[in-house]
N, C-alpha and C. Protein backbone atom coordinates (compact mmCIF):
# COMPACT_ATOMS: atom_id res chain seq x y z
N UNK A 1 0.84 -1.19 0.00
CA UNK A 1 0.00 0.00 0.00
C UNK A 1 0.89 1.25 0.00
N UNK A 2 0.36 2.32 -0.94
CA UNK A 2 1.67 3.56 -0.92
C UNK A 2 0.95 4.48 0.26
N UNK A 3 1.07 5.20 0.26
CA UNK A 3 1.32 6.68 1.43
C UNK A 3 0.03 7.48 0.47
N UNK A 4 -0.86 7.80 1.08
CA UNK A 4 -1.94 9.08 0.63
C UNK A 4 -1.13 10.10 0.19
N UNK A 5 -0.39 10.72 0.30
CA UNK A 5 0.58 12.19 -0.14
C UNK A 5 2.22 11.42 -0.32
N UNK A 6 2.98 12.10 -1.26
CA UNK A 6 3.78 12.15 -1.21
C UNK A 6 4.64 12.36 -0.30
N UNK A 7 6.13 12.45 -0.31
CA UNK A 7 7.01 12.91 1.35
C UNK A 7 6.59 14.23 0.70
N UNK A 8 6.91 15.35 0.30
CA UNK A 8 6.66 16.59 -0.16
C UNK A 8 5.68 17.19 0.27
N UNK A 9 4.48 16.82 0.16
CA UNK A 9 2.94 17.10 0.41
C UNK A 9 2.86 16.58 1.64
N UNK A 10 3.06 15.29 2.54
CA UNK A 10 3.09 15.50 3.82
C UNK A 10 3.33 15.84 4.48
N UNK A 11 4.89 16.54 4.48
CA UNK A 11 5.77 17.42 5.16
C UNK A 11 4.73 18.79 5.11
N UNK A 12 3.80 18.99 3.98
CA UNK A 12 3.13 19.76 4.00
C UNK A 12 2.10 20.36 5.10
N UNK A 13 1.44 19.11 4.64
CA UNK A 13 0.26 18.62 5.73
C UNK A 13 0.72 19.09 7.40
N UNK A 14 2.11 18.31 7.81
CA UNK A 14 2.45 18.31 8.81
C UNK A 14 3.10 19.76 9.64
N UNK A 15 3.35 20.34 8.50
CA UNK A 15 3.76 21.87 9.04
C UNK A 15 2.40 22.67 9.56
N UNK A 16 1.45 22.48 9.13
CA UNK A 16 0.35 22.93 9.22
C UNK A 16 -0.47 23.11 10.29
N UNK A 17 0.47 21.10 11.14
CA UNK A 17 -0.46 21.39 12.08
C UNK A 17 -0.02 22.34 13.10
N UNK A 18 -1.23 22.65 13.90
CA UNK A 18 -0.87 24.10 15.04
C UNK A 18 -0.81 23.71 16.45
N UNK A 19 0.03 24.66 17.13
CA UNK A 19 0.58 23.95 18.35
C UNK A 19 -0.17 24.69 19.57
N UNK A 20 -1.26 25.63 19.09
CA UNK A 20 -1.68 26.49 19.78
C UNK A 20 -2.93 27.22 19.15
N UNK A 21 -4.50 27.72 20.10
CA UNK A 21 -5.26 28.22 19.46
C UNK A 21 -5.68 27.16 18.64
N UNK A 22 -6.10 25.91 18.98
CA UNK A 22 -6.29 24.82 18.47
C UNK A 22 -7.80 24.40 18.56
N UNK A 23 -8.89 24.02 17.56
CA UNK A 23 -10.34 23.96 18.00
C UNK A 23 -10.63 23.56 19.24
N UNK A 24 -10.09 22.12 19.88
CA UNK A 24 -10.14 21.48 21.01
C UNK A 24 -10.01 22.46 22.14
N UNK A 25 -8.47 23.53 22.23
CA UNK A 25 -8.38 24.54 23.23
C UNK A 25 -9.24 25.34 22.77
N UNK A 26 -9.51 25.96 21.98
CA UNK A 26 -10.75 27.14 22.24
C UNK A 26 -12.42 26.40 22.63
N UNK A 27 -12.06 25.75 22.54
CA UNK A 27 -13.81 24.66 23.15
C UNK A 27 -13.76 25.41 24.96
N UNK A 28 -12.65 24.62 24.85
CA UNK A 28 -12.49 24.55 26.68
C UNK A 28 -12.08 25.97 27.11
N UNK A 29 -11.57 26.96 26.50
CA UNK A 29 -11.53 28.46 26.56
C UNK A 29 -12.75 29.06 26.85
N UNK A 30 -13.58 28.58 25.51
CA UNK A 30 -15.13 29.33 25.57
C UNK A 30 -16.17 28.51 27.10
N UNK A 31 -15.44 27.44 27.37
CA UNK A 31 -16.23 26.57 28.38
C UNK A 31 -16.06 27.60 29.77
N UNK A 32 -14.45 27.95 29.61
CA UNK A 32 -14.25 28.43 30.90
C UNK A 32 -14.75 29.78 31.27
N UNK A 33 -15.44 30.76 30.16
CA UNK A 33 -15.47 32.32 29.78
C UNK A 33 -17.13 31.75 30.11
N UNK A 34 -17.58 31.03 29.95
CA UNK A 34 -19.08 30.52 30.34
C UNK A 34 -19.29 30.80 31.18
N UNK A 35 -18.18 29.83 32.64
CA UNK A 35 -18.30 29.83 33.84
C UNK A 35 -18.27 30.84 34.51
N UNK A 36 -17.30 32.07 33.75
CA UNK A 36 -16.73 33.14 34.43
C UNK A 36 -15.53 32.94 34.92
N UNK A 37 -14.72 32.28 34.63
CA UNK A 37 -13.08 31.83 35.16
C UNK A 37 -12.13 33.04 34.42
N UNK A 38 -11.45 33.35 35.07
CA UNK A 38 -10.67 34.22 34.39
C UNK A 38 -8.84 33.53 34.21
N UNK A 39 -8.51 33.31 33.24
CA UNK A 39 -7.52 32.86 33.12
C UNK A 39 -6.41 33.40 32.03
N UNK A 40 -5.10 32.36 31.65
CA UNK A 40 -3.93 33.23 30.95
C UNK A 40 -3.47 32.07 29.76
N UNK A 41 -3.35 32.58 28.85
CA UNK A 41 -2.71 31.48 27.99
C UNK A 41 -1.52 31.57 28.19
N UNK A 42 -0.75 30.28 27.87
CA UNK A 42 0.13 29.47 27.59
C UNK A 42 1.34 30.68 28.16
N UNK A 43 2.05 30.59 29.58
CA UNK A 43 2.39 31.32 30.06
C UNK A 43 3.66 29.88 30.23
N UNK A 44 4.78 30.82 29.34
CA UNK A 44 6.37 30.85 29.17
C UNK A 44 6.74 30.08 30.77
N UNK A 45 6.32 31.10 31.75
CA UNK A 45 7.72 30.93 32.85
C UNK A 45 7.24 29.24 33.41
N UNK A 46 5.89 29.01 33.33
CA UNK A 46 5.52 27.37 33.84
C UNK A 46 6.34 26.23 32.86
N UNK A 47 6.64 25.27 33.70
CA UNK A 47 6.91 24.38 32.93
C UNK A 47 6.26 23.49 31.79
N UNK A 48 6.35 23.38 30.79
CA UNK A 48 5.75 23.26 29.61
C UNK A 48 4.69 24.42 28.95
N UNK A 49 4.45 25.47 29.24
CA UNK A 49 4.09 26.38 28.70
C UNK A 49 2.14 25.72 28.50
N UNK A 50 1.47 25.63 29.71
CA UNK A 50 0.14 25.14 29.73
C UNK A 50 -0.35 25.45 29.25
N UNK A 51 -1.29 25.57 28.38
CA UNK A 51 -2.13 25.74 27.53
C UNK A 51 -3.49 26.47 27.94
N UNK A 52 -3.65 26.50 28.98
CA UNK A 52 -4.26 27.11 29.87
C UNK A 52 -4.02 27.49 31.44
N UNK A 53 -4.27 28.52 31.97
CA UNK A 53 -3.81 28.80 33.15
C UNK A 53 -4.79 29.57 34.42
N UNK A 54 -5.06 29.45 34.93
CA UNK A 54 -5.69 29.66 36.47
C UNK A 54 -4.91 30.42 37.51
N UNK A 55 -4.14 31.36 37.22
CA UNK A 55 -3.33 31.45 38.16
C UNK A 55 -3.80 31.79 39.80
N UNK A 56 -4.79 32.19 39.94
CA UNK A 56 -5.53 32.72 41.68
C UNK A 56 -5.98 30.76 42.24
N UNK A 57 -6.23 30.46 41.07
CA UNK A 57 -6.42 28.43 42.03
C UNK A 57 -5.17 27.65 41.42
N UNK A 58 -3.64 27.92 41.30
CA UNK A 58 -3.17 27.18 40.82
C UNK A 58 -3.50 26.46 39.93
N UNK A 59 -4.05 26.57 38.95
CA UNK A 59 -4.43 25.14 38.24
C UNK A 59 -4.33 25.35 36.87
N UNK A 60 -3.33 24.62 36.08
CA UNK A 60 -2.32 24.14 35.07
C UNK A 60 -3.25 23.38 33.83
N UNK A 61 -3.85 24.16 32.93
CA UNK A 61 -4.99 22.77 32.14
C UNK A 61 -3.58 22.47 31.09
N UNK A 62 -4.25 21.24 30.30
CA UNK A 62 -3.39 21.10 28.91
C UNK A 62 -4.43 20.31 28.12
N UNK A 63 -4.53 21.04 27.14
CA UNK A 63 -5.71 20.46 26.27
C UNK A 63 -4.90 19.66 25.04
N UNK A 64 -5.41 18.45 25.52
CA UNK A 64 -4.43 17.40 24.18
C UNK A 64 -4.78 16.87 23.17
N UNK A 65 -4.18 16.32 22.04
CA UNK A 65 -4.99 15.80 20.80
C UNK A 65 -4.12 14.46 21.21
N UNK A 66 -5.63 13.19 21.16
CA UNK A 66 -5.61 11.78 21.66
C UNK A 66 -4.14 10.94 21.14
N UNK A 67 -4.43 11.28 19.19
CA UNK A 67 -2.95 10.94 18.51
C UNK A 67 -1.69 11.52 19.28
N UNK A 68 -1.25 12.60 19.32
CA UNK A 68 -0.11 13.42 19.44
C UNK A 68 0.36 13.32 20.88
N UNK A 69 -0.60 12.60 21.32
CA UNK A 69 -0.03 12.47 23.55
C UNK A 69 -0.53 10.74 23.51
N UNK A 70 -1.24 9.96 22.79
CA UNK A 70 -0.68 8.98 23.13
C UNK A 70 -2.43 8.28 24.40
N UNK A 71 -3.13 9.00 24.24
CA UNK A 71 -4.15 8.82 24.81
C UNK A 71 -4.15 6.93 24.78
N UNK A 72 -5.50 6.61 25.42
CA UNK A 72 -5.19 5.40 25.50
C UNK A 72 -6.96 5.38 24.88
N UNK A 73 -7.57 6.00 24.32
CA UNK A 73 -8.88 5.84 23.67
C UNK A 73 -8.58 5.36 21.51
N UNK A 74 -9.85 5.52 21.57
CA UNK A 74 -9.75 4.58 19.44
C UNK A 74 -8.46 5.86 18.83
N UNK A 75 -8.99 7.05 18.71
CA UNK A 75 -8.08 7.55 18.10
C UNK A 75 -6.69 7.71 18.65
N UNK A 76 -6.38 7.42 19.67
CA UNK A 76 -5.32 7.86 20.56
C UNK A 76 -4.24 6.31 20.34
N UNK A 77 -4.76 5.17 20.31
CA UNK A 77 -3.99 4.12 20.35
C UNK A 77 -4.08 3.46 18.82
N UNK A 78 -4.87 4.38 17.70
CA UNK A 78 -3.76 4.54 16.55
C UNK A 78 -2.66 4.51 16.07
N UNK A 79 -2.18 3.77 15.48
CA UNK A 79 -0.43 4.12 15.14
C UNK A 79 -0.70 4.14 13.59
N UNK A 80 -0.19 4.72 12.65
CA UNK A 80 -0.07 5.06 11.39
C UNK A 80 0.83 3.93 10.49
N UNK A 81 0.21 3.49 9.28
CA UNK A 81 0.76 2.30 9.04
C UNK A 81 2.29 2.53 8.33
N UNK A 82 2.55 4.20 7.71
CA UNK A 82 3.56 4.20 7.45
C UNK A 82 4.38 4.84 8.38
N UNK A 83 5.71 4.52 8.38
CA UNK A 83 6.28 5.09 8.91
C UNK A 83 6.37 4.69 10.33
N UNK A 84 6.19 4.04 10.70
CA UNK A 84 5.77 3.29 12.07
C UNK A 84 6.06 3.57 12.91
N UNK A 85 7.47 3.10 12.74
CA UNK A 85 8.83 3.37 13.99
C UNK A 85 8.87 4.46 14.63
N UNK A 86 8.49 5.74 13.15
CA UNK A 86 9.22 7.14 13.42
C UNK A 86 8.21 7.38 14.51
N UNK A 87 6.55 7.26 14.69
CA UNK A 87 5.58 7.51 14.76
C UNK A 87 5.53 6.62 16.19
N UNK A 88 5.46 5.80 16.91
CA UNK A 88 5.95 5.18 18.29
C UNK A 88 6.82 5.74 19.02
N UNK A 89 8.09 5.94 18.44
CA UNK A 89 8.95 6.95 19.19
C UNK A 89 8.31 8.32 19.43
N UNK A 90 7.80 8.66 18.35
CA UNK A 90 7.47 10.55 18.25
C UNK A 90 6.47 10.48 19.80
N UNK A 91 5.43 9.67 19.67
CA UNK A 91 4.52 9.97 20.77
C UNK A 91 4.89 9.17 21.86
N UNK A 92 5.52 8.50 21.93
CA UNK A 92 6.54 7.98 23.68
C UNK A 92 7.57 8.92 23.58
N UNK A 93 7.97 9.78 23.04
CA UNK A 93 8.80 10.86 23.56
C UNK A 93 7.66 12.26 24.17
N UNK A 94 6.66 12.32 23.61
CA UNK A 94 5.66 13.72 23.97
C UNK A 94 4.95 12.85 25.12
N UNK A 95 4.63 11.36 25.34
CA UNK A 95 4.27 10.95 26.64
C UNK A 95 5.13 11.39 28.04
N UNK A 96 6.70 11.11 27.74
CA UNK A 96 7.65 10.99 28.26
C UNK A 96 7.58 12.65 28.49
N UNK A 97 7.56 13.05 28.14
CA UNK A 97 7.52 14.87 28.28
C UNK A 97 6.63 15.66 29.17
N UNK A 98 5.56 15.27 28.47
CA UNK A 98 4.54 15.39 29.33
C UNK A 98 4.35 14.83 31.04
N UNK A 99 4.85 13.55 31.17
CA UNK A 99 4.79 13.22 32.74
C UNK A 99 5.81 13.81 32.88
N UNK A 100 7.34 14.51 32.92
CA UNK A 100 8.10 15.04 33.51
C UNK A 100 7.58 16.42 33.63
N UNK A 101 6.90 17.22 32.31
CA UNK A 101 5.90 18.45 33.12
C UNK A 101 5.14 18.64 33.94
N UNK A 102 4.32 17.58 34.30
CA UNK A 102 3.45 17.78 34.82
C UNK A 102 3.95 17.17 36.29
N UNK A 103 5.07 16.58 36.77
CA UNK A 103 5.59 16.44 37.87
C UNK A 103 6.13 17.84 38.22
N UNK A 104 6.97 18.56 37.52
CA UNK A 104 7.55 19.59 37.43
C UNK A 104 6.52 20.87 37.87
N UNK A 105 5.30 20.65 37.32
CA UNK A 105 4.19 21.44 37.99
C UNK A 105 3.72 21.30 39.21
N UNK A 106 3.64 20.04 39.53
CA UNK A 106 2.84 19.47 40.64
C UNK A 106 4.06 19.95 41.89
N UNK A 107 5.46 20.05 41.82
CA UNK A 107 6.78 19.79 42.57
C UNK A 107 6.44 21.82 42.40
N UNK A 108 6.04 22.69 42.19
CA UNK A 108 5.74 23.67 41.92
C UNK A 108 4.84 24.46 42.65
N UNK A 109 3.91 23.10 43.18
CA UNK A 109 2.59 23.86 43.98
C UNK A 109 1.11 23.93 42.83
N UNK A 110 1.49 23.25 41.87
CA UNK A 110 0.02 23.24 40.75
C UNK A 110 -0.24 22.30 40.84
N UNK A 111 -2.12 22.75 40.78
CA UNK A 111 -2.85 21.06 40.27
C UNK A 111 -2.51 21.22 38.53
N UNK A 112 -2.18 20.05 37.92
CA UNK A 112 -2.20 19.93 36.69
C UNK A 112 -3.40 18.76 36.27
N UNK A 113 -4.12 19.19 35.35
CA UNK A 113 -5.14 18.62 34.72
C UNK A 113 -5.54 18.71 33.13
N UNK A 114 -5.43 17.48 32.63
CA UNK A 114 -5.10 17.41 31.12
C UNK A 114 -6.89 16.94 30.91
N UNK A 115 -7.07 17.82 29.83
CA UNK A 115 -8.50 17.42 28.96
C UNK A 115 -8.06 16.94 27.71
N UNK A 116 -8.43 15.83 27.62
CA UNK A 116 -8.33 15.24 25.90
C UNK A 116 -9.47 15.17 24.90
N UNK A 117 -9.28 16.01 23.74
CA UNK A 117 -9.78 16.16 22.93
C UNK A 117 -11.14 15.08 22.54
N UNK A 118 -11.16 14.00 22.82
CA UNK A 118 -11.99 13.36 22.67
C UNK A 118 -13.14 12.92 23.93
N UNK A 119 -12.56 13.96 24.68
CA UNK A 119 -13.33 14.56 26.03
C UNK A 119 -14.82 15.37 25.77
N UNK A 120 -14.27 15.73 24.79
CA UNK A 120 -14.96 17.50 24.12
C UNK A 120 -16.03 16.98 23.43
N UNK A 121 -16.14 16.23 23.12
CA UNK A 121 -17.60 15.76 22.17
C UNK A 121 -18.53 15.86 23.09
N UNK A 122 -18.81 15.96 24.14
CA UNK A 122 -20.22 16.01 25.35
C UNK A 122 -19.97 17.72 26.08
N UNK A 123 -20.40 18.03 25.55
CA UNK A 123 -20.19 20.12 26.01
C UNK A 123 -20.72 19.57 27.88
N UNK A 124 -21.64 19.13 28.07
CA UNK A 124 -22.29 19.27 29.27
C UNK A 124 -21.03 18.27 30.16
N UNK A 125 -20.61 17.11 30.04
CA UNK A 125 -19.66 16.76 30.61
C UNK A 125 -18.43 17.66 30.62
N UNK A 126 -17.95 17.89 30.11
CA UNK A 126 -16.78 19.25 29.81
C UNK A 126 -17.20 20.45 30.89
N UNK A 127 -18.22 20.83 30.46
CA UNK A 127 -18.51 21.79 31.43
C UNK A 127 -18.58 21.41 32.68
N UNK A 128 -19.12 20.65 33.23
CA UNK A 128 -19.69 19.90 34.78
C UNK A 128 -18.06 19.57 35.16
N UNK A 129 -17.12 19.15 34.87
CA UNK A 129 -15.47 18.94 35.08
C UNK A 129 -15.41 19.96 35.31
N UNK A 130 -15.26 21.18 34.19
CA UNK A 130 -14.69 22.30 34.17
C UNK A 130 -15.05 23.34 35.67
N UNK A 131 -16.35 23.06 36.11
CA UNK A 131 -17.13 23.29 37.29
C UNK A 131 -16.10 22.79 38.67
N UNK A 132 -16.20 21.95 38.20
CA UNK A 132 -15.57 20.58 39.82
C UNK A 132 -14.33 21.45 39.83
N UNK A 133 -13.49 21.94 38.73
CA UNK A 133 -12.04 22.03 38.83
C UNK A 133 -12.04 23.62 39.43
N UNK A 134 -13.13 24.16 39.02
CA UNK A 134 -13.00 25.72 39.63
C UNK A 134 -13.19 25.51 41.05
N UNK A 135 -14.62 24.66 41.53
CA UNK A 135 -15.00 24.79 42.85
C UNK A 135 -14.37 24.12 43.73
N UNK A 136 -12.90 23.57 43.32
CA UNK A 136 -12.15 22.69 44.05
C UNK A 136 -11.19 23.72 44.47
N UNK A 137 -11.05 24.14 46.26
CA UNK A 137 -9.76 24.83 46.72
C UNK A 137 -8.39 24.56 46.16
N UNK A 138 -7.91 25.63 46.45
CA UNK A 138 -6.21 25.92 46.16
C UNK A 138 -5.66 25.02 46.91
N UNK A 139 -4.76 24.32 46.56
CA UNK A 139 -3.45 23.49 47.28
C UNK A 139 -2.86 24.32 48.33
């Protein structure tokens, strides 16, 4: 079986994708502007640069796509038939990354709490979390 795109045109594809301001994070943006949460994007000085931020309750979101972190749901435990190898390593290295951030947060004084994209399909579950995580005290 060949490859849907060429190397040329996938390299394409792949530049494309965005690392930030991503449909999934603006879901959970507009979820939190619902509630009335006032928060900070993707703020440099934290470790891994969260994707969302809480700073008055400590609390660290990271909104993930299931493929690209390795989720353990249908799309997430996907592996791509070409290229295989490259594609196992790529996301056990962003797994591997991710638990050393989010220790790095936690060793910091933050709750860290990851929403995965395939979270987001039920607005009312999303929201009712998004609830629990506000009305839950500061560490």
């Amino acid at each position: 079986m060949t490859d849907v795109f060429d190397p040329e045109k996938r390299s394409a594809v792949m530049r494309r994708v965005k690392g930030r301001d991503t449909s999934p994070e603006m879901k959970v943006r507009r979820a939190l502007t619902k509630l009335g949460a006032r928060y900070r994007l993707h703020r440099k000085d934290l470790p891994g640069s969260p994707d969302v931020v809480l700073p008055g309750r400590r609390l660290a979101l990271f909104v993930h796509g299931c493929f690209w972190h390795g989720h353990d749901c249908a799309r997430g435990s996907r592996v791509p038939k070409q290229n295989r190898d490259y594609w196992v390593a790529k996301v056990g290295r962003n797994v591997a990354r991710d638990a050393r951030t989010r220790a790095e947060l936690v060793e910091l004084g933050w709750r860290v709490e990851t929403i995965w994209e395939c979270e987001l399909q039920d607005g009312e579950a999303l929201e009712a979390r998004l609830r629990c995580l506000l009305d839950t005290p500061r560490p």
